[in-house]
N, C-alpha and C. Protein backbone atom coordinates (compact mmCIF):
# COMPACT_ATOMS: atom_id res chain seq x y z
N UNK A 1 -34.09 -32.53 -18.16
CA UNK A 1 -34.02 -31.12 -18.46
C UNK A 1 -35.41 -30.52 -18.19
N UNK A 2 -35.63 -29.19 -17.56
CA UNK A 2 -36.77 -28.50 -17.46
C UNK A 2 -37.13 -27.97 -18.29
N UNK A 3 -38.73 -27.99 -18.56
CA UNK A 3 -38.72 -26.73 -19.52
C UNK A 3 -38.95 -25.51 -18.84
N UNK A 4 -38.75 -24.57 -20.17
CA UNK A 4 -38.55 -22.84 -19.48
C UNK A 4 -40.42 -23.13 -19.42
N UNK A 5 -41.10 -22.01 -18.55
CA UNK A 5 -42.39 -22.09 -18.30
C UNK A 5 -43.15 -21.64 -19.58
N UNK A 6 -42.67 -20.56 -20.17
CA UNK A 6 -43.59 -20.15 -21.55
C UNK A 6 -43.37 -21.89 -22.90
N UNK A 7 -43.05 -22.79 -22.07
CA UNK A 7 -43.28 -23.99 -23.47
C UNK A 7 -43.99 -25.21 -22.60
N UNK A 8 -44.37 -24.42 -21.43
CA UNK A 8 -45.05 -25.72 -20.37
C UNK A 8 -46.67 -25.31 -21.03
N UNK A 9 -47.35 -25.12 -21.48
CA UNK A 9 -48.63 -24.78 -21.23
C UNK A 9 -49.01 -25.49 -21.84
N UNK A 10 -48.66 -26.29 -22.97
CA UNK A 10 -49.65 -27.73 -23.13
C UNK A 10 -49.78 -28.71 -22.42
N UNK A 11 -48.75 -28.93 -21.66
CA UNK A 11 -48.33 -29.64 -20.80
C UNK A 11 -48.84 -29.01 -19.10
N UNK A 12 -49.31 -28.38 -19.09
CA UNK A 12 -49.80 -27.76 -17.35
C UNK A 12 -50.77 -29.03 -16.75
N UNK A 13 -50.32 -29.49 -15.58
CA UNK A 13 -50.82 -30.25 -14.98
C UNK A 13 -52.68 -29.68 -14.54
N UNK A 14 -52.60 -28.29 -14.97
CA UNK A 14 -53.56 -27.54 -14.23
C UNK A 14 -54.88 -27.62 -15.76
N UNK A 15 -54.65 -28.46 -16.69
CA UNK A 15 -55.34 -28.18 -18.40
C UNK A 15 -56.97 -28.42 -17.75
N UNK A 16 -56.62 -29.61 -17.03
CA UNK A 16 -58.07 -29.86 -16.77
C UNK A 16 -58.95 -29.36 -15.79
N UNK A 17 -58.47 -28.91 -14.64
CA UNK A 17 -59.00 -27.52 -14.42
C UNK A 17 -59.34 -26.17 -15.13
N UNK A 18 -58.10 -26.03 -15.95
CA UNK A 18 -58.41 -24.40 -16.87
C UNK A 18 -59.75 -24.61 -17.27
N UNK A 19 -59.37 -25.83 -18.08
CA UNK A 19 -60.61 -26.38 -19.37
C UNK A 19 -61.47 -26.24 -19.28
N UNK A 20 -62.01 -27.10 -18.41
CA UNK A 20 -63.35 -27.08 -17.60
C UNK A 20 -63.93 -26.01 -17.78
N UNK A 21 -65.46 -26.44 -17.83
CA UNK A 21 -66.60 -25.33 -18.30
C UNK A 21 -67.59 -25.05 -16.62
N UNK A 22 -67.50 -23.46 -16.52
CA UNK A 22 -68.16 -23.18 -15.74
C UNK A 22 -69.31 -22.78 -15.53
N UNK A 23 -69.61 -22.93 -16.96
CA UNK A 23 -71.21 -23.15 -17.64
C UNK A 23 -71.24 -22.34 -18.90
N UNK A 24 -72.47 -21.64 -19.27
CA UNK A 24 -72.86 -20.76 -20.16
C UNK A 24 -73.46 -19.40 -19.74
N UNK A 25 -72.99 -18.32 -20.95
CA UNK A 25 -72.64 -17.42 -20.64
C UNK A 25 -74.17 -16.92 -21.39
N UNK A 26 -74.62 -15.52 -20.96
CA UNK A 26 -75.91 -15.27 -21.41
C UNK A 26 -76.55 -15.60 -22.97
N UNK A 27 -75.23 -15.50 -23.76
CA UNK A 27 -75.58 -15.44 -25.12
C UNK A 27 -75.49 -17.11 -25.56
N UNK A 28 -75.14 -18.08 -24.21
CA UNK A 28 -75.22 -19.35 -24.81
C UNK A 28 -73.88 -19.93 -25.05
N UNK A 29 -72.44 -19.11 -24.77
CA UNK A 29 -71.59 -19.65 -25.27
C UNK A 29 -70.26 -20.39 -24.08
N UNK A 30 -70.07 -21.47 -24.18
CA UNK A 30 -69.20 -22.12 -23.12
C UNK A 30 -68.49 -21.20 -22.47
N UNK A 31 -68.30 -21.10 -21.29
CA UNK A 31 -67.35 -20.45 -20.50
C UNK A 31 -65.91 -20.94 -19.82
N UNK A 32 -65.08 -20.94 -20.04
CA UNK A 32 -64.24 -21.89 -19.13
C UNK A 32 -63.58 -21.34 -17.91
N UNK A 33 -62.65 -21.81 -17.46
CA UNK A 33 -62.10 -21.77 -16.08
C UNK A 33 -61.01 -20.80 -16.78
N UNK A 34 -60.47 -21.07 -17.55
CA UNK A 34 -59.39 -20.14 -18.20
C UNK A 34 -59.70 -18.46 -18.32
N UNK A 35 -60.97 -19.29 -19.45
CA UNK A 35 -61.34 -17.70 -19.79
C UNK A 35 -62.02 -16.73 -18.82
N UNK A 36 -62.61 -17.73 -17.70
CA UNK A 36 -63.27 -16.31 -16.76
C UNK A 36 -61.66 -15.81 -15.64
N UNK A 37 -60.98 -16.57 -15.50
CA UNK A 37 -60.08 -15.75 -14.55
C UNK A 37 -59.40 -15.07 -15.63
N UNK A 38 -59.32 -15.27 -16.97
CA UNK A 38 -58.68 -14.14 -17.68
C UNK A 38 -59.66 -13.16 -17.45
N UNK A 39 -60.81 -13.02 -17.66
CA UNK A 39 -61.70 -11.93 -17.70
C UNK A 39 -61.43 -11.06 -16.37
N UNK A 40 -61.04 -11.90 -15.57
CA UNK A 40 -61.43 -11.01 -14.39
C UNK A 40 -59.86 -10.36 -13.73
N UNK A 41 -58.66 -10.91 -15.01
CA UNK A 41 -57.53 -10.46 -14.48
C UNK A 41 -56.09 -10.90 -13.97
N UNK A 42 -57.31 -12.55 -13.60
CA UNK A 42 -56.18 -13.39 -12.87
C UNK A 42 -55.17 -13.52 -13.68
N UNK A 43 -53.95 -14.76 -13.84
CA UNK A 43 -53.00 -15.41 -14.29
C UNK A 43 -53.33 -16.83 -14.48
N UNK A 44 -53.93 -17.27 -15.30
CA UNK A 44 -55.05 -18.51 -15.06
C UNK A 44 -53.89 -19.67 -14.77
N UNK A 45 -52.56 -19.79 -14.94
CA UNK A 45 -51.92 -21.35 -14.09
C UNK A 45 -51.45 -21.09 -12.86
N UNK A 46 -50.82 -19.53 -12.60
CA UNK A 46 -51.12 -19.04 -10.95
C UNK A 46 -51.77 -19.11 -10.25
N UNK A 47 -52.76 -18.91 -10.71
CA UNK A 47 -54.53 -19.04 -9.50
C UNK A 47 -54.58 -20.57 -9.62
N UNK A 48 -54.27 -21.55 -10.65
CA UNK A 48 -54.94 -22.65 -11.01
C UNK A 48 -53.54 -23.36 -9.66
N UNK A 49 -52.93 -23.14 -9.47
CA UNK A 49 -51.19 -23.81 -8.47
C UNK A 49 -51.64 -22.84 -7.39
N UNK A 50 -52.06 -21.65 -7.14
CA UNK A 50 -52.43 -21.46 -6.06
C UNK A 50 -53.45 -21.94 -5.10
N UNK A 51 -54.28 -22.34 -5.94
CA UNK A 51 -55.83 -23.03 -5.68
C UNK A 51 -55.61 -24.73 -5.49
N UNK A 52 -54.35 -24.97 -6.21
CA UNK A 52 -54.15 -26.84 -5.63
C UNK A 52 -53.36 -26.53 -4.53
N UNK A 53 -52.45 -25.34 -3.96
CA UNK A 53 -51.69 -25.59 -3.02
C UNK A 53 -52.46 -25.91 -1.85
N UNK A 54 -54.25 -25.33 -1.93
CA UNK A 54 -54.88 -24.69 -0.73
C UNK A 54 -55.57 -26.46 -0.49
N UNK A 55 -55.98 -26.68 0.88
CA UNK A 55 -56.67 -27.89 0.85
C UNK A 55 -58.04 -27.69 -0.01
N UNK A 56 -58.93 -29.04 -0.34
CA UNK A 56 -59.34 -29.06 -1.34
C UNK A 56 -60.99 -27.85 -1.00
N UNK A 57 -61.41 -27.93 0.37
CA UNK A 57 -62.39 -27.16 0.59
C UNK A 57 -62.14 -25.76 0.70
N UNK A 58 -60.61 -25.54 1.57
CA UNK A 58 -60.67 -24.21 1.36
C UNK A 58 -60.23 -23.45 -0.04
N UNK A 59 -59.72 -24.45 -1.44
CA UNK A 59 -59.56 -23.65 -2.53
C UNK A 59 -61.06 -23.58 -3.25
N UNK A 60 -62.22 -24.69 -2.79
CA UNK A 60 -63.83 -24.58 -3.36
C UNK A 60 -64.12 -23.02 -2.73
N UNK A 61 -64.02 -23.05 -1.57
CA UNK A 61 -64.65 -21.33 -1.10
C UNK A 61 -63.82 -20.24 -1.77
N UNK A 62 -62.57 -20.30 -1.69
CA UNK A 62 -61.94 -19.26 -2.65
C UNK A 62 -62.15 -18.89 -3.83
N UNK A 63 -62.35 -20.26 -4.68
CA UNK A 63 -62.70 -20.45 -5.48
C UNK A 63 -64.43 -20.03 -6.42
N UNK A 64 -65.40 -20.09 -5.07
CA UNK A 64 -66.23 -19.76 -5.55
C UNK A 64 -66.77 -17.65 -5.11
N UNK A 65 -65.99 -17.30 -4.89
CA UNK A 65 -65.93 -15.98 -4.06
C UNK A 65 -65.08 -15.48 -5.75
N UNK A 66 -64.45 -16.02 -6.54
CA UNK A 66 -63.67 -15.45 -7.63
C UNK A 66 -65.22 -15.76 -8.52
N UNK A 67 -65.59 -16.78 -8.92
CA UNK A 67 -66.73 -17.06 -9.76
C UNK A 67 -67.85 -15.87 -9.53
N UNK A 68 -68.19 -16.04 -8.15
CA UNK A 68 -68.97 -14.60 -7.85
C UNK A 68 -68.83 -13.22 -8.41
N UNK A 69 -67.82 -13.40 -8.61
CA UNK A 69 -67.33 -11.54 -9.54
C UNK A 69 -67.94 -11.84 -10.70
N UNK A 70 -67.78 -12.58 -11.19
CA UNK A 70 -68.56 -13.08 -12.77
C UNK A 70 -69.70 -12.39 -13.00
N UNK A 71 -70.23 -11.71 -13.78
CA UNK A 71 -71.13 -11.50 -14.42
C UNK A 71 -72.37 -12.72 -14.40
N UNK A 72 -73.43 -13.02 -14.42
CA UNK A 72 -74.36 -14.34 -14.05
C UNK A 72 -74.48 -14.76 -15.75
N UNK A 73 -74.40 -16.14 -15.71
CA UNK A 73 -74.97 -16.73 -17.18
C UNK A 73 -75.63 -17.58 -16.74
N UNK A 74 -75.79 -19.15 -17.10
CA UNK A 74 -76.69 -20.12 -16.97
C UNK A 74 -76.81 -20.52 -15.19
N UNK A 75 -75.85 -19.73 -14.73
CA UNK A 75 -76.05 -20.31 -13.01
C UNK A 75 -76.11 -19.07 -12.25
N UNK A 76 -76.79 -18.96 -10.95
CA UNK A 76 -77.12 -17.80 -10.30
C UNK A 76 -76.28 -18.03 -8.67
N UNK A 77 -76.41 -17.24 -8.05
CA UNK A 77 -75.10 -17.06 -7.04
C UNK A 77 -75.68 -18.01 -6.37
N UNK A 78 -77.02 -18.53 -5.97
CA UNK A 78 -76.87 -19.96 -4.87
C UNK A 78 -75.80 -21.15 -5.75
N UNK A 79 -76.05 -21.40 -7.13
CA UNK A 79 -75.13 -22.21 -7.56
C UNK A 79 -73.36 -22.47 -7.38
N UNK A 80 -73.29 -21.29 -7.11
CA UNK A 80 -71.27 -20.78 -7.24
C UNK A 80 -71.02 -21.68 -6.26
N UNK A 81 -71.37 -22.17 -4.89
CA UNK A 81 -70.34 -23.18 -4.41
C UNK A 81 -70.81 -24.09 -4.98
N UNK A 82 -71.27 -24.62 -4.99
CA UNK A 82 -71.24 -26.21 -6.02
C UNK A 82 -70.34 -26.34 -7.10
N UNK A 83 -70.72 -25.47 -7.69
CA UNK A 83 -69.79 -25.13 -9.10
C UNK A 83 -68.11 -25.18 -8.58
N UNK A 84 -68.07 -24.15 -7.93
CA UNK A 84 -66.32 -24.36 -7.69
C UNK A 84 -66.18 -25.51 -6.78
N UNK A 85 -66.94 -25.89 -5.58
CA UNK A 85 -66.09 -27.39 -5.57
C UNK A 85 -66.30 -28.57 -6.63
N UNK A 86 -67.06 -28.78 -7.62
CA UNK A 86 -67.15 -29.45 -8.94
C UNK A 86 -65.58 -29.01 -9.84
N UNK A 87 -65.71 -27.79 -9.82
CA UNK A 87 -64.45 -27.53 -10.67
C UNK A 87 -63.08 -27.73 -10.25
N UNK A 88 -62.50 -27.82 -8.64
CA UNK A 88 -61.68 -27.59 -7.95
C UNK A 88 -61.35 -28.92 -7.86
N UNK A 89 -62.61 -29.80 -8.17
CA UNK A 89 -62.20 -31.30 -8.28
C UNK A 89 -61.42 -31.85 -9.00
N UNK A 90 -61.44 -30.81 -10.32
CA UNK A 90 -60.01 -31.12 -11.63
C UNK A 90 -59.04 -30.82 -11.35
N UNK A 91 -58.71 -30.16 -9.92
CA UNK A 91 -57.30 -29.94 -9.62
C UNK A 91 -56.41 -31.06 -9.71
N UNK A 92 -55.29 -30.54 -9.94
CA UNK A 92 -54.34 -32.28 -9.21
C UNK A 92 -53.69 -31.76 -7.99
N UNK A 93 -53.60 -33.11 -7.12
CA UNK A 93 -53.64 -33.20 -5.65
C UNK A 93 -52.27 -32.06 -5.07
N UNK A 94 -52.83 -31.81 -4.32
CA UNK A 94 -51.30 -31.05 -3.82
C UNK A 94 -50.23 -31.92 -3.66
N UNK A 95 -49.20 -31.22 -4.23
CA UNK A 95 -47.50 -32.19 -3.89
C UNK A 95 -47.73 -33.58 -5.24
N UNK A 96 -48.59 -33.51 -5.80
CA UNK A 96 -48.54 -35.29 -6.64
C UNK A 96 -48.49 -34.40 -7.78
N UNK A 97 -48.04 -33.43 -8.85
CA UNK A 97 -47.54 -33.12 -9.96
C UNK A 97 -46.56 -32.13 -9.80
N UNK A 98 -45.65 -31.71 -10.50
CA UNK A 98 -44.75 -30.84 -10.39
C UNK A 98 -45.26 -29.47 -11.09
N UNK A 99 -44.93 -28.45 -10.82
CA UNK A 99 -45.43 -27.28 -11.19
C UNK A 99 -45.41 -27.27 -12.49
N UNK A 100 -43.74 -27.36 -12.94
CA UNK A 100 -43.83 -27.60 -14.60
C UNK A 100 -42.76 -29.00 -14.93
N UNK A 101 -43.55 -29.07 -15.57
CA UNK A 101 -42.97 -30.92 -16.14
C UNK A 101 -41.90 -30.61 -16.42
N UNK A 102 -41.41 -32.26 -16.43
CA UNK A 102 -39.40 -32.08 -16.65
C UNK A 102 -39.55 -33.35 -17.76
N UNK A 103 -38.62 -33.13 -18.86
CA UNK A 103 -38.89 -33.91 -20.05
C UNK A 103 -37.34 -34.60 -19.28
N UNK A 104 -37.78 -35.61 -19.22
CA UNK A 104 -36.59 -36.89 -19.29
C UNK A 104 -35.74 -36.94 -20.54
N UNK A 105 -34.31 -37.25 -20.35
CA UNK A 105 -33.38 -37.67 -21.42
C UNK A 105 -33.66 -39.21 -22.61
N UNK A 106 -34.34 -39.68 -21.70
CA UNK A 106 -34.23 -41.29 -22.13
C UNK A 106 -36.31 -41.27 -22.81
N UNK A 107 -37.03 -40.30 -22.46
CA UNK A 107 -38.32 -40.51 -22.26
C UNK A 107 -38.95 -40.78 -23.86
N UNK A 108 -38.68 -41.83 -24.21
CA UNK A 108 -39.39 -42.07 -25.77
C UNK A 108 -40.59 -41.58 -26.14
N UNK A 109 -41.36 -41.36 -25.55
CA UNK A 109 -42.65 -40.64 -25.65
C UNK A 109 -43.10 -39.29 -25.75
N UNK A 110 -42.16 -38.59 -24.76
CA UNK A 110 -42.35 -37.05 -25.29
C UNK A 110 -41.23 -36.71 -26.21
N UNK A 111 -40.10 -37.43 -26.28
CA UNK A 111 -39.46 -36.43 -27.42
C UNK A 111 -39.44 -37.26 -29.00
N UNK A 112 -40.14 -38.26 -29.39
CA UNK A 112 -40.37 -38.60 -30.55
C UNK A 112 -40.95 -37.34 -31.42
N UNK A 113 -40.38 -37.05 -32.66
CA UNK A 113 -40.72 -36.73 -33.83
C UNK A 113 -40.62 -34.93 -33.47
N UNK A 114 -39.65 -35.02 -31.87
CA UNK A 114 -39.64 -33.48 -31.80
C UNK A 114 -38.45 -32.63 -32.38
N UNK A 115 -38.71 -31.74 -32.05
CA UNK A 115 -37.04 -30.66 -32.64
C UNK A 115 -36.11 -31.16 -31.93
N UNK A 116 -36.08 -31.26 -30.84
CA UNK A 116 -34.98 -31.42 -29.62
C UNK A 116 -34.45 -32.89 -30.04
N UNK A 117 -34.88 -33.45 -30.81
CA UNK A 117 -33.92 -35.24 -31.19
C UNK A 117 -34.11 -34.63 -32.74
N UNK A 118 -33.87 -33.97 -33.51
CA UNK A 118 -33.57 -33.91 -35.21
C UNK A 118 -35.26 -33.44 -35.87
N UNK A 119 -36.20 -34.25 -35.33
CA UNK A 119 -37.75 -34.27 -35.83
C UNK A 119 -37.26 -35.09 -36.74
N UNK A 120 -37.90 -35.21 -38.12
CA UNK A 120 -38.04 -35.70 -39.33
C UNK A 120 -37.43 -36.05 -40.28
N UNK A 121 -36.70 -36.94 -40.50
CA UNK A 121 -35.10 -37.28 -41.14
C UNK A 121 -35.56 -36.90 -42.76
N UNK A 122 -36.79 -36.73 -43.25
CA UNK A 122 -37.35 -36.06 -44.43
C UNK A 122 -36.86 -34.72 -44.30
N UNK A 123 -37.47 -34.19 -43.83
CA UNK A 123 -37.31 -32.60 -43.31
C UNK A 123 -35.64 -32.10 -43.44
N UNK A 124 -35.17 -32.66 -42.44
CA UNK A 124 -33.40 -32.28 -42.77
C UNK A 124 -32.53 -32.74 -43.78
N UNK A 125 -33.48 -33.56 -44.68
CA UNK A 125 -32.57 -34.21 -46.16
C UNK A 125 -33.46 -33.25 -47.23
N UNK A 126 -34.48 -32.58 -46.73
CA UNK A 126 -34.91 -31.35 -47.74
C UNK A 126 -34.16 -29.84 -47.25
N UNK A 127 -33.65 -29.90 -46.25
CA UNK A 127 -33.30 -28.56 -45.89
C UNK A 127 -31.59 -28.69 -46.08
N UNK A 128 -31.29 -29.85 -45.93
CA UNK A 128 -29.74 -30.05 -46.89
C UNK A 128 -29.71 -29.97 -48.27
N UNK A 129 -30.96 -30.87 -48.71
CA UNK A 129 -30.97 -30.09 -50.25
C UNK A 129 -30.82 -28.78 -51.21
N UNK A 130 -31.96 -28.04 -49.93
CA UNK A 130 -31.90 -26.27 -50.19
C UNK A 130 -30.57 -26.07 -50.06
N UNK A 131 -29.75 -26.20 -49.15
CA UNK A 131 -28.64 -25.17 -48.91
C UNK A 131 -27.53 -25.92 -50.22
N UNK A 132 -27.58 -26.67 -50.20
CA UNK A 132 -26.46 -27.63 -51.64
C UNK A 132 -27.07 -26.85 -52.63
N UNK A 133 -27.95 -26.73 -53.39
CA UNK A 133 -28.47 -25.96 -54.60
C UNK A 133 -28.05 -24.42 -54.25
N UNK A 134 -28.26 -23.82 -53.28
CA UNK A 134 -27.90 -22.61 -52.79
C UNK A 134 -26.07 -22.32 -53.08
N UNK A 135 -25.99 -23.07 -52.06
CA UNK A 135 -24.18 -22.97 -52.35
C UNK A 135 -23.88 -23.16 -53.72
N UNK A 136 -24.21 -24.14 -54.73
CA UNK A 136 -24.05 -23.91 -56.37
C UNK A 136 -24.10 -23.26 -56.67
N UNK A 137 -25.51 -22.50 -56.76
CA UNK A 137 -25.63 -21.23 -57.46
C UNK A 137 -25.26 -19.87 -57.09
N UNK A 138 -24.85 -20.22 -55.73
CA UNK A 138 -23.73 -18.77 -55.26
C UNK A 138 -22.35 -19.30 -56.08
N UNK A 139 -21.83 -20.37 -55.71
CA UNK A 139 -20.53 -20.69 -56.55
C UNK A 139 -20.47 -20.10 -58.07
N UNK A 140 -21.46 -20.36 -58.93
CA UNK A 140 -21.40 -20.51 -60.05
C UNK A 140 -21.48 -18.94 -60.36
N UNK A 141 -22.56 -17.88 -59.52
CA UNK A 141 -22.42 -17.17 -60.22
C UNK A 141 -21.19 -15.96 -59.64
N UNK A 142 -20.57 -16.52 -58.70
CA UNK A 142 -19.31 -15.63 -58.30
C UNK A 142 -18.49 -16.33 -59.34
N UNK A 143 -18.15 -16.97 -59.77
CA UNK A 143 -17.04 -17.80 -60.49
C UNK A 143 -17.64 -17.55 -62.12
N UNK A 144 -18.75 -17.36 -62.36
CA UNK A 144 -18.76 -16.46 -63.84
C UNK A 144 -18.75 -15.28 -64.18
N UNK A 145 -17.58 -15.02 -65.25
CA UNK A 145 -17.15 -13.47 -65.93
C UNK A 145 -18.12 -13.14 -66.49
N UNK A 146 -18.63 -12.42 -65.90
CA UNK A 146 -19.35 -11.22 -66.34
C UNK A 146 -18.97 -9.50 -67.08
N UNK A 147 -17.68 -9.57 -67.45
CA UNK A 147 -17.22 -8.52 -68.13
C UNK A 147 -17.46 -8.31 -69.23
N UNK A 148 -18.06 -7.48 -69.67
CA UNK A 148 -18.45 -7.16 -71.04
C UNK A 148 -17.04 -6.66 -71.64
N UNK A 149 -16.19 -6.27 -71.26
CA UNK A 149 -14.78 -5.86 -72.18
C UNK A 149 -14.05 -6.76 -71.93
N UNK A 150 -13.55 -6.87 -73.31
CA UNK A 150 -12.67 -8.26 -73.63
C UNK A 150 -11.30 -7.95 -73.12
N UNK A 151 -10.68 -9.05 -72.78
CA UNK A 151 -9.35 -8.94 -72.22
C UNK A 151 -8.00 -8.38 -73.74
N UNK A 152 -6.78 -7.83 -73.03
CA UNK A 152 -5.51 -7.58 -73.97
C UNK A 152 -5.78 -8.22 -75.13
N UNK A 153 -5.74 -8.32 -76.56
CA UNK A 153 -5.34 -9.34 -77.68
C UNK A 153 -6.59 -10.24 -77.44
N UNK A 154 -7.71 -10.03 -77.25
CA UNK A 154 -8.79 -11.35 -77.40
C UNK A 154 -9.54 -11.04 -78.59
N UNK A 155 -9.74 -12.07 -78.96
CA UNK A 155 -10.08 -12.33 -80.74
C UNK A 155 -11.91 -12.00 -80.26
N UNK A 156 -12.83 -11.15 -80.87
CA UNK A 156 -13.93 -11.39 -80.83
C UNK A 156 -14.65 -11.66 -81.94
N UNK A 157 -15.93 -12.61 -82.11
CA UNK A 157 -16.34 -13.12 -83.52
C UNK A 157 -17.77 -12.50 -83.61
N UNK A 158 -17.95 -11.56 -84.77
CA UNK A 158 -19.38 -10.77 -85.12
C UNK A 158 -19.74 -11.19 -86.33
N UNK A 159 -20.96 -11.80 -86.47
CA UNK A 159 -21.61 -11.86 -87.67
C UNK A 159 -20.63 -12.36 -88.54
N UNK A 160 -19.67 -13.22 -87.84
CA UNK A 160 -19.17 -14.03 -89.13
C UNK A 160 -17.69 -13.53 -89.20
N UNK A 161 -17.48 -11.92 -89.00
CA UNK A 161 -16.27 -11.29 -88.72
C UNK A 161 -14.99 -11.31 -87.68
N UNK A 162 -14.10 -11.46 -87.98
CA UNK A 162 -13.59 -12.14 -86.82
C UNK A 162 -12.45 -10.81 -86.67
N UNK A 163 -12.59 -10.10 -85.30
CA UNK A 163 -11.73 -9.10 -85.15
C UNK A 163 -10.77 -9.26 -83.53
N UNK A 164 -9.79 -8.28 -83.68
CA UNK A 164 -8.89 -8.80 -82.65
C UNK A 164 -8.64 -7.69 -82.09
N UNK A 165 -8.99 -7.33 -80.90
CA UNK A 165 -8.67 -6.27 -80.24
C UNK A 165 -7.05 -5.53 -79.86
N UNK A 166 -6.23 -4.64 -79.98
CA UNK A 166 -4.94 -4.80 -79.80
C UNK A 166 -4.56 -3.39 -79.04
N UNK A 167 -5.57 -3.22 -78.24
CA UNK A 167 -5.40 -2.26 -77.09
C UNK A 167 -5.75 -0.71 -77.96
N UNK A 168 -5.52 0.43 -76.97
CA UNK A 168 -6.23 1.63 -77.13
C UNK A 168 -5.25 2.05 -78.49
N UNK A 169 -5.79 2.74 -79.29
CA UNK A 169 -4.65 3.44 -80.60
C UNK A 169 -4.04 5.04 -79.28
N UNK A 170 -2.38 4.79 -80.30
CA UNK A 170 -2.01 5.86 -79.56
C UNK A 170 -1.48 6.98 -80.82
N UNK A 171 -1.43 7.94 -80.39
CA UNK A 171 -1.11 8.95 -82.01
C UNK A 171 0.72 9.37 -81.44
C-alpha cells in the first residue's frame, strides 16, 4: 500500500539532504537545506526530487545558483559551489529510491506498534473499558424514574406517616 504524500515526510528519501546544514547564519544559528529553500520559497522535497532527477554535477550548479540568493552567513559566494556539491552529495541516486515509500503488507518493521495493525493491545482494552462504563451509565440513567409524582393509588411514607394518594378530589 502507498502512502498518501502528506504522511511520507518522515520517511522522504530526500531527509538527508533537507537536513543537512548549509552552514551558519549571521547570528550563529544552523541553517539547513530545508529551511533556506523554505526561505526562499521553494517546496523543499520538490526541489530536493528535482535536484536528484538532474545528474549529480548539473544539480551542484543548480544547486549552488539557489544558495546564492541566500543572504551570506558563515560562507561567502566563492564558497557556494563547494557547498552545494557537498550537499547534493546527500542526495539519493537517481532511479535507486522511490519518490514516496510503499509500506509492505508483510513488512514487520514499519508497521509494529502502529495504528494501521491495532497499536497497543493496552490502549484498546482501555478504550473498551471507557465505552462499557459509558454504555452503563447511559443505561442506568435512561432506565431510572425520575418522576417526582407518584403513580394512581401509590402509598407514600413521610416522617413516619404513611399516606395514599387516590387521585384528584372531584366535587
Amino acid at each position: 500500500m502507498t502512502l498518501r504524500p502528506e504522511y511520507t515526510l518522515g520517511h522522504s528519501p530526500y531527509n538527508a539532504f533537507l537536513f543537512a546544514t548549509v552552514g551558519e547564519e549571521k547570528e550563529g544559528v544552523p541553517l539547513s537545506v530545508f529551511s533556506a529553500l523554505t526561505r526562499l520559497g521553494y517546496d523543499p522535497w520538490r526541489e530536493a526530487a528535482r535536484l536528484a532527477s538532474l545528474p549529480q554535477e548539473t544539480a551542484a550548479r543548480a544547486f549552488a545558483v539557489t544558495i546564492a540568493m541566500l543572504p551570506e552567513g558563515d560562507w561567502n559566494a566563492a564558497d557556494v559551489e563547494t557547498m552545494a556539491a557537498r550537499l547534493v552529495g546527500w542526495l539519493p541516486v537517481s532511479g535507486a529510491t522511490p519518490a514516496i515509500p510503499v509500506l509492505r503488507k508483510n513488512d514487520k518493521k514499519q508497521t509494529k506498534g502502529t495504528a494501521m495493525n491495532g497499536g497497543s493491545g493496552l490502549g484498546m482494552l482501555l478504550a473498551c473499558g471507557i465505552l462499557v462504563v459509558a454504555v452503563f451509565l447511559f443505561v442506568k440513567d435512561v432506565t431510572t424514574d425520575n418522576n417526582l409524582e407518584a403513580g394512581r393509588n401509590a402509598t407514600m411514607q413521610m416522617q413516619g406517616v404513611s399516606l395514599q394518594y387516590q387521585g384528584p378530589v372531584r366535587s
